[in-house]
PDB file of N, CA and C in Angstrom:
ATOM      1  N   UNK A   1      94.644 130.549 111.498  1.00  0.00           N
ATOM      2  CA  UNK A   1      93.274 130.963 111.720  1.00  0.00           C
ATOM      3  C   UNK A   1      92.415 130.298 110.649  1.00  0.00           C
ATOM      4  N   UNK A   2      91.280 129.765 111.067  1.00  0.00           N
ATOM      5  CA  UNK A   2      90.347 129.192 110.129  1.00  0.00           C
ATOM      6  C   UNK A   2      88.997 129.283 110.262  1.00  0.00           C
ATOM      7  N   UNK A   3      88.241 129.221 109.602  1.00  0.00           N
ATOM      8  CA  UNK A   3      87.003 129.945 108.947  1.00  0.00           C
ATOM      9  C   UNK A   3      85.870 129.224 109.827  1.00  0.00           C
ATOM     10  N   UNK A   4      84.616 129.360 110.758  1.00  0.00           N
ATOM     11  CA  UNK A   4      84.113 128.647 110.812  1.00  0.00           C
ATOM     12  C   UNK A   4      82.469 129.174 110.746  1.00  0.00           C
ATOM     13  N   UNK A   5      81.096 127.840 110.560  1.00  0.00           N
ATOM     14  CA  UNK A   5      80.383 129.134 110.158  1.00  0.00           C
ATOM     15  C   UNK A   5      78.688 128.460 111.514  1.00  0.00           C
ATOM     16  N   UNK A   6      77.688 129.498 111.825  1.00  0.00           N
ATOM     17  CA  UNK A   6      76.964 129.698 112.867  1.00  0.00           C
ATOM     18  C   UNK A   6      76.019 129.189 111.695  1.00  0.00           C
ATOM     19  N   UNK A   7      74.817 129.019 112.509  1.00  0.00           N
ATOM     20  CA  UNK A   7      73.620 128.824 111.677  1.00  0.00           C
ATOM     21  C   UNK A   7      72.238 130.136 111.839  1.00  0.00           C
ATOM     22  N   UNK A   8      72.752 130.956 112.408  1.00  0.00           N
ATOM     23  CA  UNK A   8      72.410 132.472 113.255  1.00  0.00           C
ATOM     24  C   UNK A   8      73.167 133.189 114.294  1.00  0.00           C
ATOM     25  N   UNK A   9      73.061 134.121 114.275  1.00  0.00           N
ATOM     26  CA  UNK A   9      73.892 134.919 114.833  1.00  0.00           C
ATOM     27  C   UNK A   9      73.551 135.052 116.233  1.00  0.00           C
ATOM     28  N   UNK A  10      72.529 134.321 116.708  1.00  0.00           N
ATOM     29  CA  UNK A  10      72.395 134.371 117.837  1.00  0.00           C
ATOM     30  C   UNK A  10      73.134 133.487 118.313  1.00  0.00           C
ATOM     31  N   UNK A  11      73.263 131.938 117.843  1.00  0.00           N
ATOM     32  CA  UNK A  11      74.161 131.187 117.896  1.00  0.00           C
ATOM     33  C   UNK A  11      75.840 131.442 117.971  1.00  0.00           C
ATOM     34  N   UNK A  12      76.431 132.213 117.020  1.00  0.00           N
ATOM     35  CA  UNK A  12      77.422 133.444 116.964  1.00  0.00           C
ATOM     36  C   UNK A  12      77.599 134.018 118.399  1.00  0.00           C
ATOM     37  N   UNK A  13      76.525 134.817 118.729  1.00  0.00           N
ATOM     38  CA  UNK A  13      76.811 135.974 119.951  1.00  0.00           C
ATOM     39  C   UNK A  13      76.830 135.054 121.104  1.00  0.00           C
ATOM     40  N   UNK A  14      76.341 133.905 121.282  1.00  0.00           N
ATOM     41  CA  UNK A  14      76.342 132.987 122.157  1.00  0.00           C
ATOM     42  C   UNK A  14      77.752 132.659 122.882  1.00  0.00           C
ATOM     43  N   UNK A  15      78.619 131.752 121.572  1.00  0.00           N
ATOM     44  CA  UNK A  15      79.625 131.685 121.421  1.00  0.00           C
ATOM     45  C   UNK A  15      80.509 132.579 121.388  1.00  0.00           C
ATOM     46  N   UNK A  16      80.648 133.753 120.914  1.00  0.00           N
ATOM     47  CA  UNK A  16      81.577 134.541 121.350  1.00  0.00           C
ATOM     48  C   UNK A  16      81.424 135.160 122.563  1.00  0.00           C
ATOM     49  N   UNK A  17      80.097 135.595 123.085  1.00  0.00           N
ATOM     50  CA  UNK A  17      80.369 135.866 124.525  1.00  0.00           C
ATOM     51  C   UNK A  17      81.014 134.973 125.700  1.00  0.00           C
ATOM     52  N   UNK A  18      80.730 133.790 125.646  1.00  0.00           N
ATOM     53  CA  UNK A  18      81.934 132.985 126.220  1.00  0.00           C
ATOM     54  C   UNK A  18      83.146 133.259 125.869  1.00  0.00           C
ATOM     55  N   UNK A  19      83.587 133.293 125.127  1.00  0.00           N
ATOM     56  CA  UNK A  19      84.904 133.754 124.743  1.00  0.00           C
ATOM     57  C   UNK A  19      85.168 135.325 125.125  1.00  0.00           C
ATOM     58  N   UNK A  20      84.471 136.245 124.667  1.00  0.00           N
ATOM     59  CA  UNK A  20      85.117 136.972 125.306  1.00  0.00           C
ATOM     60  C   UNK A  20      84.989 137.466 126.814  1.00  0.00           C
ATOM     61  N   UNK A  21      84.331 136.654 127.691  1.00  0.00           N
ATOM     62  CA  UNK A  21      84.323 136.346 128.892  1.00  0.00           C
ATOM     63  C   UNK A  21      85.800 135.393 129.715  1.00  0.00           C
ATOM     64  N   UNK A  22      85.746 134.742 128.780  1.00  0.00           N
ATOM     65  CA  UNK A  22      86.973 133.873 128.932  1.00  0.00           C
ATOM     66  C   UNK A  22      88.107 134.473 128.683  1.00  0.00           C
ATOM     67  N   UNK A  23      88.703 135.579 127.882  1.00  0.00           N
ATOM     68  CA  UNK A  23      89.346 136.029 127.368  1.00  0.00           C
ATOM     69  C   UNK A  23      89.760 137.620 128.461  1.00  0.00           C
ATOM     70  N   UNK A  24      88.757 137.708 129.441  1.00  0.00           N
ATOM     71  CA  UNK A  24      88.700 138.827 130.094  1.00  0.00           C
ATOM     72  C   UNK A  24      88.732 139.924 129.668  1.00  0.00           C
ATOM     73  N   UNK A  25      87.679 140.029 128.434  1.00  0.00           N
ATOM     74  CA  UNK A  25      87.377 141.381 127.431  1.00  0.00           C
ATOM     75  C   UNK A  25      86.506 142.199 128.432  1.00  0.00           C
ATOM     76  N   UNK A  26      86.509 143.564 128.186  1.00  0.00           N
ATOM     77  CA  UNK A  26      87.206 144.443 127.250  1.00  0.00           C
ATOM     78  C   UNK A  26      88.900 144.547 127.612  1.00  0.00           C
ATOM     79  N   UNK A  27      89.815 144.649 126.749  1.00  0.00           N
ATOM     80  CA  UNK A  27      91.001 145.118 126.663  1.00  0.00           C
ATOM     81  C   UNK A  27      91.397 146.541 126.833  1.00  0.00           C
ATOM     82  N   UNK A  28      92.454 146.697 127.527  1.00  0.00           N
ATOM     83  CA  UNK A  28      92.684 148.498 127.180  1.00  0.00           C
ATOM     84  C   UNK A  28      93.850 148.510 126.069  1.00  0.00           C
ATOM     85  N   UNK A  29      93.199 149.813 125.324  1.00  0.00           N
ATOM     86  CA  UNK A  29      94.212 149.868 124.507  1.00  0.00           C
ATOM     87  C   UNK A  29      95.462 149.866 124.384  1.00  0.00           C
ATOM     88  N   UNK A  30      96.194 149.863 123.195  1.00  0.00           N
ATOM     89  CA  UNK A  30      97.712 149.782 123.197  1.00  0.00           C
ATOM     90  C   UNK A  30      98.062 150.431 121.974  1.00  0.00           C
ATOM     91  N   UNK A  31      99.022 150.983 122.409  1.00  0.00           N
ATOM     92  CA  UNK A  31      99.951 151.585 121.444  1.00  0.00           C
ATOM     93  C   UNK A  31     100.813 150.638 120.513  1.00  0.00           C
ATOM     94  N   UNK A  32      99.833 150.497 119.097  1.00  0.00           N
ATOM     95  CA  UNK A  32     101.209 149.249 118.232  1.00  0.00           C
ATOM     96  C   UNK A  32     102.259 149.545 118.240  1.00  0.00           C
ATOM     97  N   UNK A  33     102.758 151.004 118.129  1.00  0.00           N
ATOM     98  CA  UNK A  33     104.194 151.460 118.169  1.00  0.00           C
ATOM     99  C   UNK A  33     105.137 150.910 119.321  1.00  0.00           C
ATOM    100  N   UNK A  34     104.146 151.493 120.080  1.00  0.00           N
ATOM    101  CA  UNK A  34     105.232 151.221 121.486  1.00  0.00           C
ATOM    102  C   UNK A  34     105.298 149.971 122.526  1.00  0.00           C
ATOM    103  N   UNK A  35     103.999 149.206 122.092  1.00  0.00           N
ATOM    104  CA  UNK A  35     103.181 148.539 123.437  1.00  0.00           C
ATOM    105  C   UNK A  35     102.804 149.086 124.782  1.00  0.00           C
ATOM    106  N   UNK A  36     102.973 150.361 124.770  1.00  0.00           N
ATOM    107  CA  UNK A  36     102.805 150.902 125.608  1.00  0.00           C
ATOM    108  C   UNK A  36     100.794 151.237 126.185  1.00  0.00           C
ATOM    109  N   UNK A  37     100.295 151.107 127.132  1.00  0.00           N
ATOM    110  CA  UNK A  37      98.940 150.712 127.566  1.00  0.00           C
ATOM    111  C   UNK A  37      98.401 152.399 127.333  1.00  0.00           C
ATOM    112  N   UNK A  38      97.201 152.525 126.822  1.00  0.00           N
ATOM    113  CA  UNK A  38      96.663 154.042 126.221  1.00  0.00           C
ATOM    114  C   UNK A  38      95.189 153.928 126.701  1.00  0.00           C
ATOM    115  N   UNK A  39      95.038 153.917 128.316  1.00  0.00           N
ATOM    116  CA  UNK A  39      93.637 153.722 128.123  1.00  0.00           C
ATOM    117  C   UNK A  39      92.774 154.729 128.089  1.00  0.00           C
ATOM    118  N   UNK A  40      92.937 156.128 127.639  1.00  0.00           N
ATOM    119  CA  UNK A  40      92.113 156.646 126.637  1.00  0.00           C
ATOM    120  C   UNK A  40      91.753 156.539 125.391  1.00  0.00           C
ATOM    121  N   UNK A  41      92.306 155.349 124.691  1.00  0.00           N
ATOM    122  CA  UNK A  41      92.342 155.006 123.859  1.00  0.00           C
ATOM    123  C   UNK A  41      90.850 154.200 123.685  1.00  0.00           C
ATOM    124  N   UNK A  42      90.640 153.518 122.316  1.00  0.00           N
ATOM    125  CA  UNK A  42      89.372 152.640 122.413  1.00  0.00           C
ATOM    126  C   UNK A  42      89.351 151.082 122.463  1.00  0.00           C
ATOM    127  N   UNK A  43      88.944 150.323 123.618  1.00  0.00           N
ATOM    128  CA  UNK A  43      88.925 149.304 124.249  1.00  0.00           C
ATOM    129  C   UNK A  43      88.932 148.412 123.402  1.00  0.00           C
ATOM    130  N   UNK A  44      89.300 147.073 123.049  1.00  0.00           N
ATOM    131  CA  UNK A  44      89.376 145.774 122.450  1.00  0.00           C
ATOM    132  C   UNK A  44      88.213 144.979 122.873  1.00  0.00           C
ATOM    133  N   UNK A  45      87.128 144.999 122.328  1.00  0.00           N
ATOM    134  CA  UNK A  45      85.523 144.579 122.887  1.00  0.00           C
ATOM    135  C   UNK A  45      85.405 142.794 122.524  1.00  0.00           C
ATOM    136  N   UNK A  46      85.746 142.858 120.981  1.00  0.00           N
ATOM    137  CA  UNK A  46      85.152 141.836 120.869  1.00  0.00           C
ATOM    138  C   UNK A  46      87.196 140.961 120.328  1.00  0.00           C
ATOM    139  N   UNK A  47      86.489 139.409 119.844  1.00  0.00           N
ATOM    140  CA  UNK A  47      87.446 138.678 119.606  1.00  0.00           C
ATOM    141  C   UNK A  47      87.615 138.281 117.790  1.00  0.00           C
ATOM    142  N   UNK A  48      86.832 138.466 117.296  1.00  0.00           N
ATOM    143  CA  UNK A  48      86.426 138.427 116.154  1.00  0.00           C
ATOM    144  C   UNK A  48      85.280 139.037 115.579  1.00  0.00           C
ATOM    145  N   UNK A  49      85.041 139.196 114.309  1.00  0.00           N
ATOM    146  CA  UNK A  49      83.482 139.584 113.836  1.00  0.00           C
ATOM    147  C   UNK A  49      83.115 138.892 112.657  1.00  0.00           C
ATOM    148  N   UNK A  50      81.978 138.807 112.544  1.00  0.00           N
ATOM    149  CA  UNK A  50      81.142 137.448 111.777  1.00  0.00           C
ATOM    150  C   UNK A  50      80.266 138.278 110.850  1.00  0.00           C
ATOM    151  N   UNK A  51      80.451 137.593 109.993  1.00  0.00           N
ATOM    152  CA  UNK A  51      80.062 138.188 108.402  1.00  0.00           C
ATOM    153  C   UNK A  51      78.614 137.433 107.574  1.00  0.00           C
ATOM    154  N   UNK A  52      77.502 138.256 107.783  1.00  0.00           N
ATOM    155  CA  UNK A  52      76.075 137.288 107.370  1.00  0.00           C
ATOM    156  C   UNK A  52      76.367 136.879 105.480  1.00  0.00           C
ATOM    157  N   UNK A  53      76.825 135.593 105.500  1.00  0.00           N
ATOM    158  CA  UNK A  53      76.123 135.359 104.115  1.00  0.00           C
ATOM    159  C   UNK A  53      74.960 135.095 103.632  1.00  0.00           C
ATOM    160  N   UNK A  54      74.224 134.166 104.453  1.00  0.00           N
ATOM    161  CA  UNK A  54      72.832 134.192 104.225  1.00  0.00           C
ATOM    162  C   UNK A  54      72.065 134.280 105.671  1.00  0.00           C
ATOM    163  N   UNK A  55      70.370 133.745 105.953  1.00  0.00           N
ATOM    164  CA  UNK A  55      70.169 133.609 107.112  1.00  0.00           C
ATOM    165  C   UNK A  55      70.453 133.150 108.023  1.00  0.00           C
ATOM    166  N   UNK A  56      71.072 131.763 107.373  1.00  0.00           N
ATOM    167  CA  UNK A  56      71.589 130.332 107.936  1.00  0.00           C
ATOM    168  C   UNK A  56      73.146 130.267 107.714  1.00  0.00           C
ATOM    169  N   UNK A  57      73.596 131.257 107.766  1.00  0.00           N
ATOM    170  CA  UNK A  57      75.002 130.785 107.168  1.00  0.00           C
ATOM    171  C   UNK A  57      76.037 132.110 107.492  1.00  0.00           C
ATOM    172  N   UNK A  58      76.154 132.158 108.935  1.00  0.00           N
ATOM    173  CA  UNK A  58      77.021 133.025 109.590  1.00  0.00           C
ATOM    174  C   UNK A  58      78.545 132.496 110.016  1.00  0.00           C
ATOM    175  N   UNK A  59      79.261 133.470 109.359  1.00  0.00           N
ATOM    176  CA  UNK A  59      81.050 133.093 109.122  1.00  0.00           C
ATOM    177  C   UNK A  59      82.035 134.035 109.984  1.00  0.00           C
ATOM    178  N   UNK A  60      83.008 133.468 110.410  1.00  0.00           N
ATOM    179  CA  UNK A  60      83.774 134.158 111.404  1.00  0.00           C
ATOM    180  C   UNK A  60      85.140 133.696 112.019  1.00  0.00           C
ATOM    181  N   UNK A  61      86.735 134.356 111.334  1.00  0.00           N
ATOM    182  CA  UNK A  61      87.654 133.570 111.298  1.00  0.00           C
ATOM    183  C   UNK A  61      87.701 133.426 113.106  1.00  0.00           C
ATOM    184  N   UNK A  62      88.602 131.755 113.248  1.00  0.00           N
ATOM    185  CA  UNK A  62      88.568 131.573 115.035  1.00  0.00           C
ATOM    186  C   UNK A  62      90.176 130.914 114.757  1.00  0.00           C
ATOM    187  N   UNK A  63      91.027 131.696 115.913  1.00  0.00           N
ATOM    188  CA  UNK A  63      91.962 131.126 116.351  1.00  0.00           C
ATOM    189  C   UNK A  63      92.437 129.705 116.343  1.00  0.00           C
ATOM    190  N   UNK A  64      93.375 128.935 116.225  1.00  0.00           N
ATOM    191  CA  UNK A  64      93.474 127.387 116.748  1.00  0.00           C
ATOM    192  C   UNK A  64      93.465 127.094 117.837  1.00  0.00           C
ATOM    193  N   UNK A  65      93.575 127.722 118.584  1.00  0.00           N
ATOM    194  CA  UNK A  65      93.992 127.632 120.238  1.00  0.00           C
ATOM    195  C   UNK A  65      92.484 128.026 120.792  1.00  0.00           C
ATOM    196  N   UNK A  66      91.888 129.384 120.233  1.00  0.00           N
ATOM    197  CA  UNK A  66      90.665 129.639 120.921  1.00  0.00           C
ATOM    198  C   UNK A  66      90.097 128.596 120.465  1.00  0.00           C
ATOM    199  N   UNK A  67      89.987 127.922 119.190  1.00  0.00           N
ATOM    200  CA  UNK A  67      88.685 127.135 118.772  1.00  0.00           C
ATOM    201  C   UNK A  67      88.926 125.876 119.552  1.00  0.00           C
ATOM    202  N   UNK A  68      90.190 125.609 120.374  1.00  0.00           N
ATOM    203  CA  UNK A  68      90.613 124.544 120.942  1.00  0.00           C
ATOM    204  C   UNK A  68      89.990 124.666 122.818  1.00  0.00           C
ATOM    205  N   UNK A  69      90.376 125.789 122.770  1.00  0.00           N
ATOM    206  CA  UNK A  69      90.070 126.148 124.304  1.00  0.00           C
ATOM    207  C   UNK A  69      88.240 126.408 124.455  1.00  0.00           C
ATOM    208  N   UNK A  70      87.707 126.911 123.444  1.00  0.00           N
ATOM    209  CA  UNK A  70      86.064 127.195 123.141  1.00  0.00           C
ATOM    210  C   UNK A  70      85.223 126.822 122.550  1.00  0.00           C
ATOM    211  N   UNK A  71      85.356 125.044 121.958  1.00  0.00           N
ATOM    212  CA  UNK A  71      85.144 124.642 121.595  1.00  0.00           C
ATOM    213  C   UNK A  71      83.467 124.264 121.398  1.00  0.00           C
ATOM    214  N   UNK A  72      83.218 124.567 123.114  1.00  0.00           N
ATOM    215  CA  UNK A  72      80.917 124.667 123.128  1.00  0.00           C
ATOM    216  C   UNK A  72      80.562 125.540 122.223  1.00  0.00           C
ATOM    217  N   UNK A  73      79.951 125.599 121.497  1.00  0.00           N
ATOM    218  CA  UNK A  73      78.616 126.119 120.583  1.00  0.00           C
ATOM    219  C   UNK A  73      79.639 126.770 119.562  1.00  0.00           C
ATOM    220  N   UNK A  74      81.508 126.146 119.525  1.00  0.00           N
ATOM    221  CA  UNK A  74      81.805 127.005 118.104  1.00  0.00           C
ATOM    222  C   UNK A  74      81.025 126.291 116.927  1.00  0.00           C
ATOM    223  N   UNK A  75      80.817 127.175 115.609  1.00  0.00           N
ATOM    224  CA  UNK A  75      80.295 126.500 114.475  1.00  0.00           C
ATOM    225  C   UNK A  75      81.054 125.531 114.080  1.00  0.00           C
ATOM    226  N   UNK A  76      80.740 124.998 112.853  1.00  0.00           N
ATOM    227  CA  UNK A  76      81.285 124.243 112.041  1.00  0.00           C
ATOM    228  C   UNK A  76      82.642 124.766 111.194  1.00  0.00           C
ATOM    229  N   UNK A  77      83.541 124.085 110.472  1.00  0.00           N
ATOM    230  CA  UNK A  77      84.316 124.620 109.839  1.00  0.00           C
ATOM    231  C   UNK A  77      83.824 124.706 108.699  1.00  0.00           C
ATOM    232  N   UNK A  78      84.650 126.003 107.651  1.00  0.00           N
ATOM    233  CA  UNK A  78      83.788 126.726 106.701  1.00  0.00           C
ATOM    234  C   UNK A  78      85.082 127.326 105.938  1.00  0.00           C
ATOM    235  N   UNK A  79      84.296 127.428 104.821  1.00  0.00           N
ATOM    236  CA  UNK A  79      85.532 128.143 104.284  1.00  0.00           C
ATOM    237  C   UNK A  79      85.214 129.620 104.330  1.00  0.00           C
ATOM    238  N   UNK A  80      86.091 131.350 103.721  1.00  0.00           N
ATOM    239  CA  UNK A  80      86.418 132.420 104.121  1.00  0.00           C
ATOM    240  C   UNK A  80      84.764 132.879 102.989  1.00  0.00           C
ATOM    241  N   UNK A  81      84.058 134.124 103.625  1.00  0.00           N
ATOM    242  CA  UNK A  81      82.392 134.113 102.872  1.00  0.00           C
ATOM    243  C   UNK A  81      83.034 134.937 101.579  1.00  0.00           C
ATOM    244  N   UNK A  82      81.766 134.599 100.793  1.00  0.00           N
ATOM    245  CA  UNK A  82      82.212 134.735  98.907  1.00  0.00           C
ATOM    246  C   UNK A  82      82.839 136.775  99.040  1.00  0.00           C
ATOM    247  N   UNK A  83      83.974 136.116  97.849  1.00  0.00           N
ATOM    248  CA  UNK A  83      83.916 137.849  98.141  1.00  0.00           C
ATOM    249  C   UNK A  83      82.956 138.546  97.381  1.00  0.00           C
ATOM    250  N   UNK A  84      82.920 139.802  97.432  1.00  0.00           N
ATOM    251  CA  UNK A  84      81.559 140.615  96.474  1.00  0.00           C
ATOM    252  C   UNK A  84      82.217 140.646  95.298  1.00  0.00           C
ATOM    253  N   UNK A  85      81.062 141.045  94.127  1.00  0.00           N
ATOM    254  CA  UNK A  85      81.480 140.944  92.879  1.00  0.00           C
ATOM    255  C   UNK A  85      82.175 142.525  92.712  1.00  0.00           C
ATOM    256  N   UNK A  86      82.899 143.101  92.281  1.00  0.00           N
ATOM    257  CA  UNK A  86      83.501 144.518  91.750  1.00  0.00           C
ATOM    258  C   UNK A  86      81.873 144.880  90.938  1.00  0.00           C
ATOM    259  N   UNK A  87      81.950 146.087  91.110  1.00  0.00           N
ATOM    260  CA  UNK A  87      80.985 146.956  90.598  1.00  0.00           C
ATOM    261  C   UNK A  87      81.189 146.836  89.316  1.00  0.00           C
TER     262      UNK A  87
END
């Protein structure tokens, strides 16, 4: 998995809604224990989530295979966003 980054998040939601269109999201849940299907459980919506570092500078780890298969409007490659400083 590797890091890649949007220039807005609209750009972001763009791109991942293809994907998770492509992906035939929402998911029903699953039991990690068992694999067993729990669909009272809570649905698998999205494919990733994207982290604002600045205005211009939206980050979000992508698969090799998805970034291979979804390649329209993914960002650029990027490295993982700064971590926060400890209090």
């Amino acid at each position: 998995m590797n890091w890649y980054t949007w220039t807005s998040q609209a750009a972001f939601d763009n791109w991942h809604a293809t994907v998770i269109a492509g992906l035939g999201m929402p998911w029903i849940g699953v039991n990690q224990n068992t694999g067993e299907l729990e669909p009272q459980k809570q649905q698998t919506t999205a494919y990733t989530a994207v982290t604002e570092v600045t205005a211009s500078d939206w980050r979000a780890p992508v698969g090799d295979d998805i970034a291979q298969t979804y390649a329209a409007g993914l960002g650029q490659p990027s490295t993982p966003p700064p971590t926060p400083p400890e209090p």
